[in-house]
Protein backbone atom coordinates (compact mmCIF):
# COMPACT_ATOMS: atom_id res chain seq x y z
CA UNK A 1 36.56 59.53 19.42
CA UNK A 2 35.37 56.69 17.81
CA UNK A 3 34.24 56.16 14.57
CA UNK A 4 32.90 53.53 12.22
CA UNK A 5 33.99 53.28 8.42
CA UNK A 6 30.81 54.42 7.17
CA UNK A 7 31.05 57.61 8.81
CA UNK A 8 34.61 58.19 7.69
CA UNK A 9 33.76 57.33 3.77
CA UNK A 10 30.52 59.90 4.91
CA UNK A 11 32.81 62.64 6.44
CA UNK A 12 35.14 62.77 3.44
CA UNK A 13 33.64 65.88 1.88
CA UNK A 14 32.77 64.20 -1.80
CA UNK A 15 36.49 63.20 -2.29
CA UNK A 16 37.05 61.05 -5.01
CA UNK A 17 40.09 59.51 -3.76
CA UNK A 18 41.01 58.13 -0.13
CA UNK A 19 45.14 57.81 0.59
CA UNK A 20 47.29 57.27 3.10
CA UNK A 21 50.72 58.77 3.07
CA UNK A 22 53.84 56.72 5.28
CA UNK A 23 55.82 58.79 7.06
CA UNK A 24 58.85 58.78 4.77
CA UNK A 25 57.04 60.75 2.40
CA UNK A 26 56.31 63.77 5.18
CA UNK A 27 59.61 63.85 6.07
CA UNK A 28 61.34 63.61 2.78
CA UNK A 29 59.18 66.60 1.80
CA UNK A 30 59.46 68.57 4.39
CA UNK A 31 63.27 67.77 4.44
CA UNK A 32 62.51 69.72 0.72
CA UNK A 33 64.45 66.49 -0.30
CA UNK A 34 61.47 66.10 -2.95
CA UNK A 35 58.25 68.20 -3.64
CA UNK A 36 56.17 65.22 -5.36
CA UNK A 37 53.67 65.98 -2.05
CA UNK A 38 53.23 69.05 -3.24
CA UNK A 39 50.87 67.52 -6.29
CA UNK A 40 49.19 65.47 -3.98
CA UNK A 41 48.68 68.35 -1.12
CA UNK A 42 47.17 70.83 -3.68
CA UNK A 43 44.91 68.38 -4.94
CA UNK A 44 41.08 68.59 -3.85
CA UNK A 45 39.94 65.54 -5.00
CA UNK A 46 42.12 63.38 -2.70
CA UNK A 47 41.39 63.25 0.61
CA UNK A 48 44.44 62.00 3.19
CA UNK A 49 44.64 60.49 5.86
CA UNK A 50 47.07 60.45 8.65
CA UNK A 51 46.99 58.77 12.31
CA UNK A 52 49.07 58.95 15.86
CA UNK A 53 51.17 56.29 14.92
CA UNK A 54 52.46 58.36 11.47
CA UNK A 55 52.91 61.38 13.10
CA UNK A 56 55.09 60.55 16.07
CA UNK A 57 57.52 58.68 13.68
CA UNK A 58 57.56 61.93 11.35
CA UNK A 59 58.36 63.86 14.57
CA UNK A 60 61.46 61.68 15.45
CA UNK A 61 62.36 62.01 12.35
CA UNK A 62 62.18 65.60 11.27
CA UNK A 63 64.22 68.49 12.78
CA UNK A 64 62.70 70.79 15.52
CA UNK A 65 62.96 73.56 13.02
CA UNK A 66 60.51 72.19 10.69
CA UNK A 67 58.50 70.45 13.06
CA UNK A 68 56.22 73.94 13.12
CA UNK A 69 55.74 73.34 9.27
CA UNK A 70 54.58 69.60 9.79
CA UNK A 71 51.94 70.93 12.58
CA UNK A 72 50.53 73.50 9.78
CA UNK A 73 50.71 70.44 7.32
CA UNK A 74 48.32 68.92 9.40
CA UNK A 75 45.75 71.74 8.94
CA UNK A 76 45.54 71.54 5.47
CA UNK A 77 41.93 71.07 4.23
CA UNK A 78 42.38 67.82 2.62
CA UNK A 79 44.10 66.08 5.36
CA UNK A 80 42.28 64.15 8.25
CA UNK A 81 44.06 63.46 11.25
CA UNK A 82 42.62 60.26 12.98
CA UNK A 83 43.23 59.03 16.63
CA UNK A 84 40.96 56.46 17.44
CA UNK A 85 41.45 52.82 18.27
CA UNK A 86 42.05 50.73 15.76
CA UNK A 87 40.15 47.59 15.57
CA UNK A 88 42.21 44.89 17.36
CA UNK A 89 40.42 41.82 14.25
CA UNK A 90 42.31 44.28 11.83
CA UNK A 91 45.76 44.23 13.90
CA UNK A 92 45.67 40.51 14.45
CA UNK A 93 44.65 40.05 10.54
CA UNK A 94 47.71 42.11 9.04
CA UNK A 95 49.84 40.11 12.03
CA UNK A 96 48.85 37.02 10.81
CA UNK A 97 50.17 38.25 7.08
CA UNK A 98 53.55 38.67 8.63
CA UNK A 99 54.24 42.14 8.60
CA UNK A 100 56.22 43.84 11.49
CA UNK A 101 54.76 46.07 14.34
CA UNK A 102 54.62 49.46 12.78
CA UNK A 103 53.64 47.98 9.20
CA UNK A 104 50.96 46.16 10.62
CA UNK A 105 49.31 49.01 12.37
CA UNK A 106 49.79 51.23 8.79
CA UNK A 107 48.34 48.29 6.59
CA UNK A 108 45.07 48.39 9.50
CA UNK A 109 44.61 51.83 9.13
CA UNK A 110 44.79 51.71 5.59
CA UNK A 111 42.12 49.45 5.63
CA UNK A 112 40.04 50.94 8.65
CA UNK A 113 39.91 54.32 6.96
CA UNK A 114 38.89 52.98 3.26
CA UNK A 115 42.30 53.90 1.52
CA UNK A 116 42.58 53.07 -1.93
CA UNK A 117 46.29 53.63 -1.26
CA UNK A 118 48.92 53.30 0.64
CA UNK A 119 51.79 55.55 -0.62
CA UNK A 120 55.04 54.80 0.64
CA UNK A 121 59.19 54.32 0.13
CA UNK A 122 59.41 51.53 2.34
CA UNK A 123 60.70 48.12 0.49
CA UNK A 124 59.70 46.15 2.90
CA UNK A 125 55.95 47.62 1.91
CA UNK A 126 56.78 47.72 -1.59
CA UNK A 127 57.76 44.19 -1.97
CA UNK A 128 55.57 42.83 0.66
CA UNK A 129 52.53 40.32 -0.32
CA UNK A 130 49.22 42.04 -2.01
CA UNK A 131 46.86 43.73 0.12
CA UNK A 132 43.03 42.76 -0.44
CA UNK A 133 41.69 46.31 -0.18
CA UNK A 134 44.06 48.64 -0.84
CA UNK A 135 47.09 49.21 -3.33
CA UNK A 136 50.84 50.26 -1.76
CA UNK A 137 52.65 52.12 -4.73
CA UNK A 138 55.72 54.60 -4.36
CA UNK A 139 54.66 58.09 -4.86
CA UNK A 140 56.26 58.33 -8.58
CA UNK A 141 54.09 55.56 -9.18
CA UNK A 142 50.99 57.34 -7.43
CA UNK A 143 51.22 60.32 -9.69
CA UNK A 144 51.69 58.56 -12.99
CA UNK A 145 48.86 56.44 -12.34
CA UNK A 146 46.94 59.71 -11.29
CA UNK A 147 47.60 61.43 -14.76
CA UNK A 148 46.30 58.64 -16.61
């Protein structure tokens, strides 16, 4: 399936709030290593979205026993799993930035999909340069900015 932005922005059921969870934060919750998710999870004003790329590396990462929790995870109603194609201008433009393989196919989904952010534990993320269109922020730092 392919699909423009437009239509994603369209299809996001009056959400006020696009995001993008990295696969450490999956797998630390469902590790039940930290419930911060669960703020996020229960919260119907922001929608989240999740591709192929994000869910394989939770599923390496995550033992078979709670692999049946991630699946219903992905049911929720304010997740949107994505599996098209991503745009090979917005591959070679986060390449060009420097960022490594699976960072730079994150940091073009972040942007395909609209994100506003990119919530993550990874450093390299973290300390990496400034993204033009959307924010990368730890998820302590997502929910205190969310309170405000």
């Amino acid at each position: 399936m392919s699909c423009g932005t437009a239509s994603i922005r369209d299809g996001s059921r009056g959400y006020n709030l696009i995001i993008v969870l990295d696969s450490n934060e999956y797998i630390t919750f469902l590790s039940q290593k930290s419930l911060f998710l669960n703020g996020i999870l229960k919260n119907e004003k922001i929608a989240i979205f999740i591709n192929e790329i994000i869910i394989k590396e939770v599923l390496r990462h995550i033992k078979e026993v709670i692999k049946k929790d991630f699946y219903k995870l992905l049911f929720a109603d304010n997740i949107n799993v994505r599996n098209e194609k991503l745009p090979f201008y917005l591959l070679q433009k986060y390449k060009g930035m420097g960022l490594k393989k699976g960072d730079i196919e994150i940091a073009a989904f972040c942007e395909y999909v609209e994100a506003e952010y990119l919530i993550t534990e990874n450093r390299h993320f973290l300390k990496s340069l400034k993204f033009d269109k959307f924010k990368v922020v730890s998820i302590k730092e997502f929910l205190r900015n969310l309170d405000r």
